[in-house]
Protein backbone atom coordinates (compact mmCIF):
# COMPACT_ATOMS: atom_id res chain seq x y z
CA UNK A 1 -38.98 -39.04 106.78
CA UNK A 2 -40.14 -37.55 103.27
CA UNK A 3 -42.67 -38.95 101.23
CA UNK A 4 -41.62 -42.03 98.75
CA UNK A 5 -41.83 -42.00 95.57
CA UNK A 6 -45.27 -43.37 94.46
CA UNK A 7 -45.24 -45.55 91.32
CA UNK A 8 -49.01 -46.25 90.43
CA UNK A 9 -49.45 -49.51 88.63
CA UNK A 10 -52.82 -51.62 87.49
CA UNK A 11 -53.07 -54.70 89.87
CA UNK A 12 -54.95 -56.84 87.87
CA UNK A 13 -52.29 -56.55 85.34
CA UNK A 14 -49.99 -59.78 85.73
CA UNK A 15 -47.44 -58.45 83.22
CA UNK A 16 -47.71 -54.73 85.20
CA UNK A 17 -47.08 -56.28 88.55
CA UNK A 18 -44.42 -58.88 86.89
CA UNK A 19 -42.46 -55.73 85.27
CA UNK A 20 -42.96 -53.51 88.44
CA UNK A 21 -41.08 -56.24 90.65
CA UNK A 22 -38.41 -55.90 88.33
CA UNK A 23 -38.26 -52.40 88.63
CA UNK A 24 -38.51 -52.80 93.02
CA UNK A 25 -35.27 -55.07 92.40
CA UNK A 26 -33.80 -52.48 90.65
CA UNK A 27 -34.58 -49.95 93.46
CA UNK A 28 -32.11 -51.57 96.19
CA UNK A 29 -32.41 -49.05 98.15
CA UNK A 30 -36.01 -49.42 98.77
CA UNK A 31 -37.46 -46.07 98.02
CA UNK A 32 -39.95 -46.43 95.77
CA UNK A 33 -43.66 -47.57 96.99
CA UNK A 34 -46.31 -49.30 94.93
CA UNK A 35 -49.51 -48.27 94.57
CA UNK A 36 -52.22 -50.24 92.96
CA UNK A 37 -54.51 -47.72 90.95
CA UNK A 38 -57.50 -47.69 92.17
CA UNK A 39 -59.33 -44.80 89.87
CA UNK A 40 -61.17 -46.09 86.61
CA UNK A 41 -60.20 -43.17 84.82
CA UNK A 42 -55.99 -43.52 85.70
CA UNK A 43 -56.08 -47.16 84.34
CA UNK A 44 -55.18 -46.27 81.24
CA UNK A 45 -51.36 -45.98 81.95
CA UNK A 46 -48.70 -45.96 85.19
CA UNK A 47 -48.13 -43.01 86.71
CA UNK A 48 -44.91 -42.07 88.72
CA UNK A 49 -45.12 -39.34 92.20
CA UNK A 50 -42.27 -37.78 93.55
CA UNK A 51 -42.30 -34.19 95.09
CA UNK A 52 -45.47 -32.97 93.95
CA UNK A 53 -45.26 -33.91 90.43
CA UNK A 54 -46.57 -36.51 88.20
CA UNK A 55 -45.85 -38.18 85.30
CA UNK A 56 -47.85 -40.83 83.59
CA UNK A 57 -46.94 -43.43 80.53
CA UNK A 58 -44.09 -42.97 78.80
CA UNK A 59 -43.38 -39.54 80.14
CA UNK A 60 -42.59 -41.48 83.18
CA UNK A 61 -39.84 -43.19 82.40
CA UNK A 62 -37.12 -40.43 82.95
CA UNK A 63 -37.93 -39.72 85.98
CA UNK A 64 -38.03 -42.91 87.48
CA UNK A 65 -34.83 -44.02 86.62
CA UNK A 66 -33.32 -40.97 88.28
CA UNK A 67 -34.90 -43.19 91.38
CA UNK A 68 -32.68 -46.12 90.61
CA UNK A 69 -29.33 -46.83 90.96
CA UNK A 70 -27.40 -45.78 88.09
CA UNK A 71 -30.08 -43.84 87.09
CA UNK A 72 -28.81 -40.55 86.94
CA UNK A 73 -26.51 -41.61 83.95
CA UNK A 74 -29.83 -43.33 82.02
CA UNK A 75 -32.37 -40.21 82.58
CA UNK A 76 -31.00 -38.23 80.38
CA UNK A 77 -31.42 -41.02 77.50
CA UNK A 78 -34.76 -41.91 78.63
CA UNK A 79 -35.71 -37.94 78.46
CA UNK A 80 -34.11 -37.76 74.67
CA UNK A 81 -35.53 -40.97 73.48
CA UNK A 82 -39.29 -39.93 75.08
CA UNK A 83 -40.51 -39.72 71.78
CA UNK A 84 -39.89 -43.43 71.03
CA UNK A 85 -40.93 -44.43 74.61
CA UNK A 86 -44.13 -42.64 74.52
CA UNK A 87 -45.49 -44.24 71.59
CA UNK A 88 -43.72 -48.10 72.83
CA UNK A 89 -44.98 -47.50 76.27
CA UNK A 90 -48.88 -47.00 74.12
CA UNK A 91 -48.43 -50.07 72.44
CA UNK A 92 -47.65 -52.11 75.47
CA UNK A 93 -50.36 -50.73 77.72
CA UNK A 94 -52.95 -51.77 74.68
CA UNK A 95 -51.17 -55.41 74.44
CA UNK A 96 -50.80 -55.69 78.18
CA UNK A 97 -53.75 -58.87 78.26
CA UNK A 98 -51.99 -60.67 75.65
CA UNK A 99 -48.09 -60.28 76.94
CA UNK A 100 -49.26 -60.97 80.60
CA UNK A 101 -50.70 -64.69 79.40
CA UNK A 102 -46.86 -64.72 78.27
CA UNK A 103 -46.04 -64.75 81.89
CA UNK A 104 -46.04 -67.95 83.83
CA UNK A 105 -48.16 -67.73 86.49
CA UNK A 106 -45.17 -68.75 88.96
CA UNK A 107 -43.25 -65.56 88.08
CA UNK A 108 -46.58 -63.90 88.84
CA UNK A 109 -46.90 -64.95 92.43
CA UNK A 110 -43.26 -64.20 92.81
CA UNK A 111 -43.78 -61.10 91.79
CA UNK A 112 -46.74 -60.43 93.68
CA UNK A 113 -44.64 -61.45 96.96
CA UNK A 114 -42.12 -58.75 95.73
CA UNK A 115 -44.69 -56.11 95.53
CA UNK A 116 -46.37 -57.37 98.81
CA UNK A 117 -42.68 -57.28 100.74
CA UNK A 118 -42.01 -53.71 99.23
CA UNK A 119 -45.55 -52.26 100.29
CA UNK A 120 -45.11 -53.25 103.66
CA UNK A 121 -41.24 -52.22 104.25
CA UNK A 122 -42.10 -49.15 102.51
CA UNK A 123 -44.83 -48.24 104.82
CA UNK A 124 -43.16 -49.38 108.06
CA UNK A 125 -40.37 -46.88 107.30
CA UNK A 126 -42.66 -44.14 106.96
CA UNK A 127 -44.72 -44.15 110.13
């Protein structure tokens, strides 16, 4: 089977990992994988894998919804609206402390099982 998408996200960041398990239940048909970053230096945003490529902050939003269901119809907004995204997806990464003690810390754990469940289906598939 070919390689999953990779979507690179900070695990110590509850409001990451909360809005990444939105984005797996988005992706119902269980393609993409998570991957906690594990590199100082890539920290500073997420970064999305597919084929080769990457993409990191903003920049990543296009092709990532091309991943989801529906998607195909929203990547072409997301790819003309990049220039607001970039810039919004900047301001959240520098807030992300404060809006993740906005998350309870039950929709953290549920969202850690999410991302736990996904990890390990994910890399079943592929062996």
């Amino acid at each position: 089977m070919s390689e999953c998408p990779r979507l690179y996200y900070d695990p110590d960041c509850g409001f990451c990992r909360w809005t990444l398990a939105w984005i797996l239940r988005w992706d119902r048909r269980r393609r993409l994988l998570p991957v906690p970053i594990e590199r100082l230096e890539d920290l500073d945003s997420w970064h999305f894998e597919r084929g080769g490529r990457r993409w990191s902050g903003g920049r990543a939003f296009a092709p990532l919804v091309e991943e989801l269901p529906g998607g195909r119809v929203l990547a072409p907004l997301a790819r003309r609206l990049e220039w607001l995204l970039i810039p919004g997806y900047r301001w959240v990464a520098e807030h992300r402390s404060g809006l993740s003690k906005l998350v309870p810390a039950s929709s953290k754990r549920r969202a850690d099982l999410v991302l736990k469940s996904r990890s390990a289906l994910v890399l079943a598939r592929n062996e």
